[in-house]
C-alpha atoms as a PDB file:
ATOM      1  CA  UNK A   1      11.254   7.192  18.536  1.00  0.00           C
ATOM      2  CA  UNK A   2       7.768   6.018  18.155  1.00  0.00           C
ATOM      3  CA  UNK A   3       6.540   2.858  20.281  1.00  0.00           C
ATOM      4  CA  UNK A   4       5.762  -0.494  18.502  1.00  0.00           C
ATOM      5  CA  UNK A   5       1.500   0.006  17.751  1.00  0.00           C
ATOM      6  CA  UNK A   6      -1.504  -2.754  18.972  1.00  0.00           C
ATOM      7  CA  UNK A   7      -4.535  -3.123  17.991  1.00  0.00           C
ATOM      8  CA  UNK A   8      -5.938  -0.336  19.926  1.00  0.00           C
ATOM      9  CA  UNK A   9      -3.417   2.189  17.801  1.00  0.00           C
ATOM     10  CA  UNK A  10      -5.407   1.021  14.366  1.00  0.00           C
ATOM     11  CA  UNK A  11      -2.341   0.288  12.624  1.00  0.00           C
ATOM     12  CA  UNK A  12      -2.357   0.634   8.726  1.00  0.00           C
ATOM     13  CA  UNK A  13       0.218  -0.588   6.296  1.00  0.00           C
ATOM     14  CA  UNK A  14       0.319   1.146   2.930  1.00  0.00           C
ATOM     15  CA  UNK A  15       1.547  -0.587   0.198  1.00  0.00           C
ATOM     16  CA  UNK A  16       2.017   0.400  -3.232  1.00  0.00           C
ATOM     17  CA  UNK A  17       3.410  -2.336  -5.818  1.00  0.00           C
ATOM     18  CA  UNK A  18       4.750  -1.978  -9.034  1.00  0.00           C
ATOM     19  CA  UNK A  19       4.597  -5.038 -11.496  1.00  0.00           C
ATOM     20  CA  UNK A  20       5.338  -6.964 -14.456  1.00  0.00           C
ATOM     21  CA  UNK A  21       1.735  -6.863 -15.466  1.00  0.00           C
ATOM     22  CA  UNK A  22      -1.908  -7.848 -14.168  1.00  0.00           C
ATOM     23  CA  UNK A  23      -1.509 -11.512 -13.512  1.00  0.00           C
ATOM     24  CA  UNK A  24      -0.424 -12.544 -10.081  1.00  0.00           C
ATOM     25  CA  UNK A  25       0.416 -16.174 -10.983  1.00  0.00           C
ATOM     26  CA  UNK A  26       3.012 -15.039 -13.756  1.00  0.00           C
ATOM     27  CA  UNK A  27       3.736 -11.471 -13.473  1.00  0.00           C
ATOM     28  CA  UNK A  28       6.348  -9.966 -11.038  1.00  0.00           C
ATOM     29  CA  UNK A  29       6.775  -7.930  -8.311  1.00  0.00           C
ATOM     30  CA  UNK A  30       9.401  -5.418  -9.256  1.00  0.00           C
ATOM     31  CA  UNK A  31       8.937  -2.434  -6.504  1.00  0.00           C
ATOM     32  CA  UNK A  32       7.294  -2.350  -3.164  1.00  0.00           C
ATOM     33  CA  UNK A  33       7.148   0.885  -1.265  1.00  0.00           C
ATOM     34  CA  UNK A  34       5.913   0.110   2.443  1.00  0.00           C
ATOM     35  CA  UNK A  35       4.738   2.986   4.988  1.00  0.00           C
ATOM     36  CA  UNK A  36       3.190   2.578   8.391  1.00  0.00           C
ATOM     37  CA  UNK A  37       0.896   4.323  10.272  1.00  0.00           C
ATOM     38  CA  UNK A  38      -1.979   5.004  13.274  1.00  0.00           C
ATOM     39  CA  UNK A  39      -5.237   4.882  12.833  1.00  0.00           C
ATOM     40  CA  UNK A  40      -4.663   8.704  13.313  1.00  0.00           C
ATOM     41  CA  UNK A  41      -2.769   8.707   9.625  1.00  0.00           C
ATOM     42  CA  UNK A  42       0.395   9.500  11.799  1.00  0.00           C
ATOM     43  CA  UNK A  43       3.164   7.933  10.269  1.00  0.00           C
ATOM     44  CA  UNK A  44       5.725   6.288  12.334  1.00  0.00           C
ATOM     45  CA  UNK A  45       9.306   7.070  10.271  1.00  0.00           C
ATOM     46  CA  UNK A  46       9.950   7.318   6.647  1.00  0.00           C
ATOM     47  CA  UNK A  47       8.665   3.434   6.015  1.00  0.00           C
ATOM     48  CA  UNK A  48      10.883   2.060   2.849  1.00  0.00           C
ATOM     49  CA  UNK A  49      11.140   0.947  -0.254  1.00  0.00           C
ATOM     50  CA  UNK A  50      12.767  -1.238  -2.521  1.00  0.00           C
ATOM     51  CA  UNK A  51      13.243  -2.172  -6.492  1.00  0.00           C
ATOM     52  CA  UNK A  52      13.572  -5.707  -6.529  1.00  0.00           C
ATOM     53  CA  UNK A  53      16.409  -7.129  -9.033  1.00  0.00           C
ATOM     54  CA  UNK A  54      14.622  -9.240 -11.807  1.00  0.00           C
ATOM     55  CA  UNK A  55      15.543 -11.327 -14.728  1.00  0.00           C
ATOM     56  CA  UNK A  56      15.911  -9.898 -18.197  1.00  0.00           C
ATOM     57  CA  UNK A  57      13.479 -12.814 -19.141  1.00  0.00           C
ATOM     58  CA  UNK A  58      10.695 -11.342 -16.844  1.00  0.00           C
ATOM     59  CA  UNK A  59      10.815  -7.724 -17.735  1.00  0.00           C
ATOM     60  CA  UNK A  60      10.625  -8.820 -21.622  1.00  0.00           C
ATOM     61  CA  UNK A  61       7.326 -10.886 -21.074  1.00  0.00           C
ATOM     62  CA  UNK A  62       5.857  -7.186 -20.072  1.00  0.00           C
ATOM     63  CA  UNK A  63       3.066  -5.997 -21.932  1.00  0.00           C
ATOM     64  CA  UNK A  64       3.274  -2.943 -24.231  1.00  0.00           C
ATOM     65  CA  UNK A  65       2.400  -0.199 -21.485  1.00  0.00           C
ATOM     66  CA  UNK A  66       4.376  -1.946 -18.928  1.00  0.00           C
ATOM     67  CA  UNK A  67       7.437  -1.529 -21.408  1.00  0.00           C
ATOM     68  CA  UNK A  68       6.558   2.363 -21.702  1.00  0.00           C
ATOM     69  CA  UNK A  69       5.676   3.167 -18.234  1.00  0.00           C
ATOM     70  CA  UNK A  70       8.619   1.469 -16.747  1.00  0.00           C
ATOM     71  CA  UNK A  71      10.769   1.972 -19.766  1.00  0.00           C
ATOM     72  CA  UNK A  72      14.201   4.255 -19.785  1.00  0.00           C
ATOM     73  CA  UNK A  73      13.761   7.480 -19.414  1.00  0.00           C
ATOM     74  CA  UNK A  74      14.558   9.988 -22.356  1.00  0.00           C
ATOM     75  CA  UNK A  75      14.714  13.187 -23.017  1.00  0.00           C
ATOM     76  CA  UNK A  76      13.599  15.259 -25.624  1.00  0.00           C
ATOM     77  CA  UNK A  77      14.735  18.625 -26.791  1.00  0.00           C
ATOM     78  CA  UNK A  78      11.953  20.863 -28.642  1.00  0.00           C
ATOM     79  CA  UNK A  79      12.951  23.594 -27.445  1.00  0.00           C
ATOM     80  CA  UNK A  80      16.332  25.205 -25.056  1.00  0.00           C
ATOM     81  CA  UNK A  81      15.201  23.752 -21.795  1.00  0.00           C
ATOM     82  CA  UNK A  82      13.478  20.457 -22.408  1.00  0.00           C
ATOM     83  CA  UNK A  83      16.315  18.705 -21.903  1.00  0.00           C
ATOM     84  CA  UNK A  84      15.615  19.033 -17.963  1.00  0.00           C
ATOM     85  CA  UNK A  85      12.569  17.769 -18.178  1.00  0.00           C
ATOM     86  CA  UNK A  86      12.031  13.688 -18.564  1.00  0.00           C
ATOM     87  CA  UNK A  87       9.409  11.962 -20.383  1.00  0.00           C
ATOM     88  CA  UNK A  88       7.184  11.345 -17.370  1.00  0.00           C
ATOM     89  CA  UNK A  89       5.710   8.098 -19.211  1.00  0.00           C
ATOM     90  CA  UNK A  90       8.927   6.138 -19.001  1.00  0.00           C
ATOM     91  CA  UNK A  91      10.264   5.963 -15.541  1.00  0.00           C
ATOM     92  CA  UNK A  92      13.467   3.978 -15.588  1.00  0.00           C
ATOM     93  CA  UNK A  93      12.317   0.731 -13.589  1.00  0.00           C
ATOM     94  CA  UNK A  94      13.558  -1.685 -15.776  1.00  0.00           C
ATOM     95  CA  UNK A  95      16.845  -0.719 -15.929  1.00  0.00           C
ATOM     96  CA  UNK A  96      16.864  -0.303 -12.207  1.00  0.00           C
ATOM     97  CA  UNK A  97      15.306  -3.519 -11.884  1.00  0.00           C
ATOM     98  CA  UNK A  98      18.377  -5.482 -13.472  1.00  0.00           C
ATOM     99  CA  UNK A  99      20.956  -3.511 -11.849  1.00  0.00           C
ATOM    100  CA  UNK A 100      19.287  -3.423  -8.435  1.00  0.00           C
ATOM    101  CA  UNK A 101      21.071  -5.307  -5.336  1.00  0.00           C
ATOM    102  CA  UNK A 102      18.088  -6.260  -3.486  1.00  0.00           C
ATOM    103  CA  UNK A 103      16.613  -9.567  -4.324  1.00  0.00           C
ATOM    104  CA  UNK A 104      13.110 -10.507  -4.251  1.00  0.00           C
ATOM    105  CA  UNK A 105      13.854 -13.115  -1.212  1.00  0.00           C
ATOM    106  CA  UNK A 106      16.042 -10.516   0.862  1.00  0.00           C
ATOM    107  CA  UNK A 107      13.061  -7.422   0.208  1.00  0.00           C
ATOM    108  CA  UNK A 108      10.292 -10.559   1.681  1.00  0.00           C
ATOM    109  CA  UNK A 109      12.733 -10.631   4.754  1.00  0.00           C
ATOM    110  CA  UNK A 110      13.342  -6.759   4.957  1.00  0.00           C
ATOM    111  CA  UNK A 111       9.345  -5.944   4.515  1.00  0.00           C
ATOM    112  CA  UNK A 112       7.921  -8.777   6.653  1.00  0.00           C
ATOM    113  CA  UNK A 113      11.001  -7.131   9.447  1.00  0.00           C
ATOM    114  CA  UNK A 114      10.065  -3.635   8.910  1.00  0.00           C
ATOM    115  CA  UNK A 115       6.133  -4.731   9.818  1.00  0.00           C
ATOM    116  CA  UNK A 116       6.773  -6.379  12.497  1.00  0.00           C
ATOM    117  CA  UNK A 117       8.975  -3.921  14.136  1.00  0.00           C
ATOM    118  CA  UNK A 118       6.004  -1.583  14.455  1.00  0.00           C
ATOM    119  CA  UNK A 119       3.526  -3.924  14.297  1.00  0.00           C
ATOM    120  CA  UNK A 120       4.672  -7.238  16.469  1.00  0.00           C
ATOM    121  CA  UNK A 121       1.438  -8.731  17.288  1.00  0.00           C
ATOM    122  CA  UNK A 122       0.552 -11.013  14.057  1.00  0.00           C
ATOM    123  CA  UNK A 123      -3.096 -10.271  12.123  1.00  0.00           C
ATOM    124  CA  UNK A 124      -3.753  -6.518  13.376  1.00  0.00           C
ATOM    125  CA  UNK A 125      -2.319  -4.565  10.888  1.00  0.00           C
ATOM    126  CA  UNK A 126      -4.460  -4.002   8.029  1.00  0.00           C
ATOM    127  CA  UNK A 127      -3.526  -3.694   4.209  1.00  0.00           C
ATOM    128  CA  UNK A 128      -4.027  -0.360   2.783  1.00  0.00           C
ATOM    129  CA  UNK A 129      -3.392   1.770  -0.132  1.00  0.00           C
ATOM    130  CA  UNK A 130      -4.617   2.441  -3.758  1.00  0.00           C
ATOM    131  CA  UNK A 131      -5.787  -0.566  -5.533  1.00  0.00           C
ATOM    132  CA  UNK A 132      -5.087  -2.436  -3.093  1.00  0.00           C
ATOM    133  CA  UNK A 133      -6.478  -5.597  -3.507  1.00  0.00           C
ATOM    134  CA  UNK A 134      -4.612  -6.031  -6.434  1.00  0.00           C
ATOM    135  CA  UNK A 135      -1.277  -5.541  -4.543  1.00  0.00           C
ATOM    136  CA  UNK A 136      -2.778  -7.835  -1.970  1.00  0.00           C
ATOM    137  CA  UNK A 137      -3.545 -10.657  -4.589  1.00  0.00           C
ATOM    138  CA  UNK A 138       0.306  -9.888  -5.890  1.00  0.00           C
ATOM    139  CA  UNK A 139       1.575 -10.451  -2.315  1.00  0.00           C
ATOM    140  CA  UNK A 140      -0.398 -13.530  -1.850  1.00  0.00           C
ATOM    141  CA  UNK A 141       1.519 -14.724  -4.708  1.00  0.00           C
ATOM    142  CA  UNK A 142       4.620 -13.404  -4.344  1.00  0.00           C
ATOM    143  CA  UNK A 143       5.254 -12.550  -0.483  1.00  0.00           C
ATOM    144  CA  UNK A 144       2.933 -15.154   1.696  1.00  0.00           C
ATOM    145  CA  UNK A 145       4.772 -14.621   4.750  1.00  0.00           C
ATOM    146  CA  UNK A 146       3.959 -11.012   4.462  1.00  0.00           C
ATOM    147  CA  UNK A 147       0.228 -11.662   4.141  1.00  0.00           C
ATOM    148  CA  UNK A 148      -0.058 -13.823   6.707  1.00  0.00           C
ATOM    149  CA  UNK A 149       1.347 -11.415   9.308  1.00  0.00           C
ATOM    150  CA  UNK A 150      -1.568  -9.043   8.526  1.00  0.00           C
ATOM    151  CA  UNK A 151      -5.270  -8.990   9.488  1.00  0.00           C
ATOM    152  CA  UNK A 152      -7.615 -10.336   6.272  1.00  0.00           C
ATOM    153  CA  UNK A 153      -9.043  -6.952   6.278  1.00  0.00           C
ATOM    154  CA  UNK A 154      -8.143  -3.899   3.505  1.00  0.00           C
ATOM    155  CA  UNK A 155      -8.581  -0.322   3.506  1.00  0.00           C
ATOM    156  CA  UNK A 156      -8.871   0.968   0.233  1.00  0.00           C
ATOM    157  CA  UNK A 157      -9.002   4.729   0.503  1.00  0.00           C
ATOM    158  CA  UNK A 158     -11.501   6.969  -1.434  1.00  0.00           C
ATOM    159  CA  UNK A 159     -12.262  10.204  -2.107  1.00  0.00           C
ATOM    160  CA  UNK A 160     -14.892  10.353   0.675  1.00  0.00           C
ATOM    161  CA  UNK A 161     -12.830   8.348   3.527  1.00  0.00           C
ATOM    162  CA  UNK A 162     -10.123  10.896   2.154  1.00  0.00           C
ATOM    163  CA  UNK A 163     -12.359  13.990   3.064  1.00  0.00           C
ATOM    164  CA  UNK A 164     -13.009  12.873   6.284  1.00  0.00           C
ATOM    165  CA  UNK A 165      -9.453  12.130   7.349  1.00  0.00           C
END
């Protein structure tokens, strides 16, 4: 098993959000996916992940292409094998979202645990993934706690950090 990291190890922790919509102050949180790694890029287990139950009431305020993209997913059938293959626009979050177990309270515990288990000194891990600041300005919002464990810094990869890695 892989020892807790400092700040010497460079620890990262990618986060990818999906949401209600754009607005932080009255859009939702409805999945958080949560890896960990070096400052190598060496991950340190399989991370996790969690769709957050929500309210009916919060998934019908989404906007039109929050409706699609999270929408249920169909299938359609022009021609003998399309019925394996789903519409990739619609991926089935909402209906997972109001059947889901997990509450938004109990995934705050679960995340802010699963950080500091690898990462146990507060304000040295630092934020990253795609579009990050906007997950960051969601989790301000939404997750505080989890914030506040991390350093104010964000690594928001691009194709030229990428190439070097």
């Amino acid at each position: 098993m892989a020892k807790p990291l400092d700040f010497n190890a460079g620890p990262l922790v990618w986060v990818d959000c999906e949401m209600t919509g754009l607005d932080p102050r009255t859009d939702k949180i409805i999945e958080i996916a949560v890896l960990i790694t070096n400052g190598n890029l060496e991950l340190v287990d399989e991370g996790l992940e969690f769709v957050i139950r929500t309210d009916k009431a919060d998934l019908d305020r989404m906007g039109e292409w929050c409706t699609k993209q999270h929408g249920q997913v169909r299938f359609s059938r022009p021609h003998a094998t399309a019925h394996l293959i789903p519409d990739a626009t619609q991926s089935g979050l909402t209906k997972a979202c109001l059947e889901s177990p997990h509450s938004h309270e109990n995934v705050t515990k679960a995340v802010l645990a699963y950080i500091k288990k690898w990462i146990p000194q507060q304000r040295v891990g630092v934020l990253a993934g795609n579009s990050v600041h906007a997950d960051r300005s969601f989790l301000v919002e939404a997750m505080p706690e989890v914030v506040d464990w991390l350093h104010y810094r964000s690594l928001f990869p691009t194709l030229s950090t990428m190439y070097i890695c």
